[in-house]
C-alpha atoms as a PDB file:
ATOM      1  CA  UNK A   1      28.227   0.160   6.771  1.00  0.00           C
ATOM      2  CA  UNK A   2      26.674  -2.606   8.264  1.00  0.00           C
ATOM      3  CA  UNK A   3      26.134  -5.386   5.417  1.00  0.00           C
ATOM      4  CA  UNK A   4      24.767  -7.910   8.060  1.00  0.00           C
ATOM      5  CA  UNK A   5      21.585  -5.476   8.481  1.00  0.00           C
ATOM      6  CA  UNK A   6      21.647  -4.799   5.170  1.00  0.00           C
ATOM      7  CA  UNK A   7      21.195  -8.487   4.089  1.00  0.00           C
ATOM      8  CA  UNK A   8      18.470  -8.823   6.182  1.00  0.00           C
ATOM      9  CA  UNK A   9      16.653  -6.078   5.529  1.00  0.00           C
ATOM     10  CA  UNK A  10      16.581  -7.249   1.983  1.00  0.00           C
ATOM     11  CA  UNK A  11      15.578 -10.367   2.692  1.00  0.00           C
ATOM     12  CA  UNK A  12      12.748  -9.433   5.175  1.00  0.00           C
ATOM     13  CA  UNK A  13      11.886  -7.184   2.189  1.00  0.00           C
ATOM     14  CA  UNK A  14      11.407 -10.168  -0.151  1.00  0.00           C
ATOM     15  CA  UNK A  15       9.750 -12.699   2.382  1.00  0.00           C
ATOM     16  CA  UNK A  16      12.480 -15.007   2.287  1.00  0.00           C
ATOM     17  CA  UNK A  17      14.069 -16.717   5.283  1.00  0.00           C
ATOM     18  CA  UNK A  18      17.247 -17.531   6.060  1.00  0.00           C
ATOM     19  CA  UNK A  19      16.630 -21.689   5.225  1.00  0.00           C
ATOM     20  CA  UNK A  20      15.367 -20.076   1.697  1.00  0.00           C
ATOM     21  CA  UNK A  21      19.044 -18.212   1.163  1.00  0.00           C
ATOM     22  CA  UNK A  22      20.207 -21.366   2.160  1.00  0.00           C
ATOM     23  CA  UNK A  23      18.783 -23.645  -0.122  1.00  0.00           C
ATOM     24  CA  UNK A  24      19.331 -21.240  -2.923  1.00  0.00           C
ATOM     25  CA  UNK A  25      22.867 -20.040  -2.053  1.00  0.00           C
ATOM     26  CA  UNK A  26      24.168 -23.436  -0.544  1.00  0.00           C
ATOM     27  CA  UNK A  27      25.609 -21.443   2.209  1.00  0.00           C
ATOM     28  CA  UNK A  28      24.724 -22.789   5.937  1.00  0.00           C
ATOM     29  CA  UNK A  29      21.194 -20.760   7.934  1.00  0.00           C
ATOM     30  CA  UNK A  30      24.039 -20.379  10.907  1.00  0.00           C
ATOM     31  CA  UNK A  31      26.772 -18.557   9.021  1.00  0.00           C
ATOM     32  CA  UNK A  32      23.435 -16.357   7.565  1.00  0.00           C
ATOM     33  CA  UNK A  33      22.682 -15.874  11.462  1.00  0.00           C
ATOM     34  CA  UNK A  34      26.395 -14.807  12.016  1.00  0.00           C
ATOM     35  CA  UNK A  35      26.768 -12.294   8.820  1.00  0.00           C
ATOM     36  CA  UNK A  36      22.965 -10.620   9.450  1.00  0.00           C
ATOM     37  CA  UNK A  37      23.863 -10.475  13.498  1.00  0.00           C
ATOM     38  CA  UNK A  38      27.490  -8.615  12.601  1.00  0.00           C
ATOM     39  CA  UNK A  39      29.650 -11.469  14.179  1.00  0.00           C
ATOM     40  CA  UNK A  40      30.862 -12.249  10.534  1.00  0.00           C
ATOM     41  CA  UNK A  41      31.575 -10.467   7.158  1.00  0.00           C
ATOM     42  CA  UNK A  42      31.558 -12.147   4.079  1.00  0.00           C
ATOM     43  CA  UNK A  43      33.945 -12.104   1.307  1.00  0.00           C
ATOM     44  CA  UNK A  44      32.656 -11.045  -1.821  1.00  0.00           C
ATOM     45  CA  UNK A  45      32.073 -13.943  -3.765  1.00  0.00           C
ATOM     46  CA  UNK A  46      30.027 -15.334  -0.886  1.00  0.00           C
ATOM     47  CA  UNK A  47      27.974 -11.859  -0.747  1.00  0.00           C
ATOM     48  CA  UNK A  48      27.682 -12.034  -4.968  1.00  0.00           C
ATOM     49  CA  UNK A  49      25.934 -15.794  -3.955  1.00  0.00           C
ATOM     50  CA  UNK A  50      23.315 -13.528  -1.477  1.00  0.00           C
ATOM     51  CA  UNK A  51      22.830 -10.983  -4.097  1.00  0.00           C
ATOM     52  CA  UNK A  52      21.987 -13.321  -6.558  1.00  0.00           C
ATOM     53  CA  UNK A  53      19.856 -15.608  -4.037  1.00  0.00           C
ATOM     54  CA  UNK A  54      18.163 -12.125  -3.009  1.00  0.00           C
ATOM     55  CA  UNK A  55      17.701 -11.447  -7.378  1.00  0.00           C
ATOM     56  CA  UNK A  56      20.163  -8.122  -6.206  1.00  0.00           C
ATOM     57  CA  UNK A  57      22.606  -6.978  -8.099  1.00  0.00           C
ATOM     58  CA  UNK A  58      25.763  -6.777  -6.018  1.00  0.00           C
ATOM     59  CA  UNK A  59      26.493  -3.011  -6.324  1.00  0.00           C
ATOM     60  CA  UNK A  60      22.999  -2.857  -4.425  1.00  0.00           C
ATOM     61  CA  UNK A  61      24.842  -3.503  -0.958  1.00  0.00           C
ATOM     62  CA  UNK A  62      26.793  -0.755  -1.480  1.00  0.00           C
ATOM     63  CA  UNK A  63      24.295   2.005  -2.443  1.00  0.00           C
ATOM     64  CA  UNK A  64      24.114   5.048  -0.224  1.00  0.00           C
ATOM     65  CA  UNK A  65      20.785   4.893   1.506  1.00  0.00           C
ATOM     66  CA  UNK A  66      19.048   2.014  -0.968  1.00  0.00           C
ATOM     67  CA  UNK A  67      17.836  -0.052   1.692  1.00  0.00           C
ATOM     68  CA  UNK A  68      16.138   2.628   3.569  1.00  0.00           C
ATOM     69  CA  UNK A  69      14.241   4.241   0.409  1.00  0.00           C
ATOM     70  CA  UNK A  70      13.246   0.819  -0.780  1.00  0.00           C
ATOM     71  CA  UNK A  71      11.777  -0.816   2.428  1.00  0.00           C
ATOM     72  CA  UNK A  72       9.390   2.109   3.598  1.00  0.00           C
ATOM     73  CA  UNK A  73       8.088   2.915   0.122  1.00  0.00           C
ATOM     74  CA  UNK A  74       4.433   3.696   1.334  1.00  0.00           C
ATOM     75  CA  UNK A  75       3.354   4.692   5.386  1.00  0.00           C
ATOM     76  CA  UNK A  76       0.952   2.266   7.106  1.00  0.00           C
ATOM     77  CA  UNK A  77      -2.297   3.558   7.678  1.00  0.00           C
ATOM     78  CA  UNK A  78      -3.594   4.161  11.072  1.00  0.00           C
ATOM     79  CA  UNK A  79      -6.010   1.175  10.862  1.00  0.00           C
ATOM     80  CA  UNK A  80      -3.080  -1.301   9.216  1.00  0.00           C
ATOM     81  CA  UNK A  81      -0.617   0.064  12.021  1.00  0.00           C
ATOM     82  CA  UNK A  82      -3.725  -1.208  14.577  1.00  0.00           C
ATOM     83  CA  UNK A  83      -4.135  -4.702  13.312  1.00  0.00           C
ATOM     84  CA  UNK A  84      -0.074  -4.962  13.388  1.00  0.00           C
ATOM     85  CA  UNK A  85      -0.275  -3.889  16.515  1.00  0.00           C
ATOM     86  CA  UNK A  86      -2.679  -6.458  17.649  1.00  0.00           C
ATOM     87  CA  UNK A  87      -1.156  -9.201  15.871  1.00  0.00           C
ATOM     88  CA  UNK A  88       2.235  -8.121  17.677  1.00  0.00           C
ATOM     89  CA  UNK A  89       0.377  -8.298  21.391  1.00  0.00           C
ATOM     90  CA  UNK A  90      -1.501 -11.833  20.564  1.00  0.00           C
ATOM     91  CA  UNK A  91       1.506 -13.255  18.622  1.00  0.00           C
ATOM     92  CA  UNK A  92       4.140 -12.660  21.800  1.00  0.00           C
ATOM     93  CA  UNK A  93       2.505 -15.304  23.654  1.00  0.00           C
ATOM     94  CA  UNK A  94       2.686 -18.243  20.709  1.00  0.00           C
ATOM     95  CA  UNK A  95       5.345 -21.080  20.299  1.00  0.00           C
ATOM     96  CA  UNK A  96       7.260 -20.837  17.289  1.00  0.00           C
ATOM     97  CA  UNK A  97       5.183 -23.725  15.715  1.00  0.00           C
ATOM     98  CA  UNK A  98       2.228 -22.118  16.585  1.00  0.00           C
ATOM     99  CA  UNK A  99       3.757 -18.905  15.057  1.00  0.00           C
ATOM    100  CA  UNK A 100       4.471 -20.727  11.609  1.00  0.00           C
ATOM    101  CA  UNK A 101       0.664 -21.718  11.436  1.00  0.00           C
ATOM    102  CA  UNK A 102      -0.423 -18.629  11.631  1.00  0.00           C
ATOM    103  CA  UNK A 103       2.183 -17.286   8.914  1.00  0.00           C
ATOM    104  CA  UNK A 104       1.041 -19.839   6.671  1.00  0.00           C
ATOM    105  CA  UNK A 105      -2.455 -18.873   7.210  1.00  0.00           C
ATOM    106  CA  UNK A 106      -2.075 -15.659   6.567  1.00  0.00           C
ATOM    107  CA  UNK A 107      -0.078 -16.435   3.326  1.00  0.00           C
ATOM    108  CA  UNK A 108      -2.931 -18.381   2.171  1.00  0.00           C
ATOM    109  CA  UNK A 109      -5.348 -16.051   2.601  1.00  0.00           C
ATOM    110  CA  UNK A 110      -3.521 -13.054   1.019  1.00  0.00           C
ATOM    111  CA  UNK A 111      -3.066 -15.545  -2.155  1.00  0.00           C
ATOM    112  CA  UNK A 112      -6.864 -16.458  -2.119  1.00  0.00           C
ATOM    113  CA  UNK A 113      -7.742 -12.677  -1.352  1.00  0.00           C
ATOM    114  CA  UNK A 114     -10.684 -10.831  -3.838  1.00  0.00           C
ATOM    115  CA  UNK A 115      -8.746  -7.370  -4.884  1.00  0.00           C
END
């Protein structure tokens, strides 16, 4: 079991980053590097502080397969796998503060979207 993938696949799953498991967990965005890159494992009561920062109950780290069934819930259509595509090839070439913008765009206009 790898809990360090795990963790971040929840958290990818949510939106959060690893400064927003930090400010709700207390626990430092480099020791969240170290335990989602493998170089660390964390006892449980500082993995019961992720669940809970991650709204998880803690059993949820330890289901067979959870992670994989929850994260892939619906296949990307052709034209969605396209624009990912092409946001993959024009976003390589941007700065990380360039790359924040354009999140934060993005967010913006998904909140202010027409359904």
């Amino acid at each position: 079991m790898k809990i360090g993938t795990t963790i971040r696949g929840y958290r990818l799953q949510k939106g959060l980053s690893q400064g927003d498991i930090e400010k709700r967990t207390g626990l430092l965005r480099c020791y969240l590097s170290r335990v989602e890159n493998g170089h660390t494992v964390p006892s449980l009561d500082t993995l019961a502080k992720i669940a809970q920062a991650l709204d998880l109950p803690l059993a949820q780290f330890f289901a067979e397969d959870s992670l994989g069934r929850e994260l892939n819930p619906q296949k990307l259509t052709d034209d969605e796998l396209r624009f990912l595509t092409q946001i993959r090839r024009y976003s390589s070439n941007l700065n990380d503060s360039d790359r924040k913008l354009l999140l934060a765009m993005v967010k913006k206009f998904a909140a202010t979207a027409v359904r």
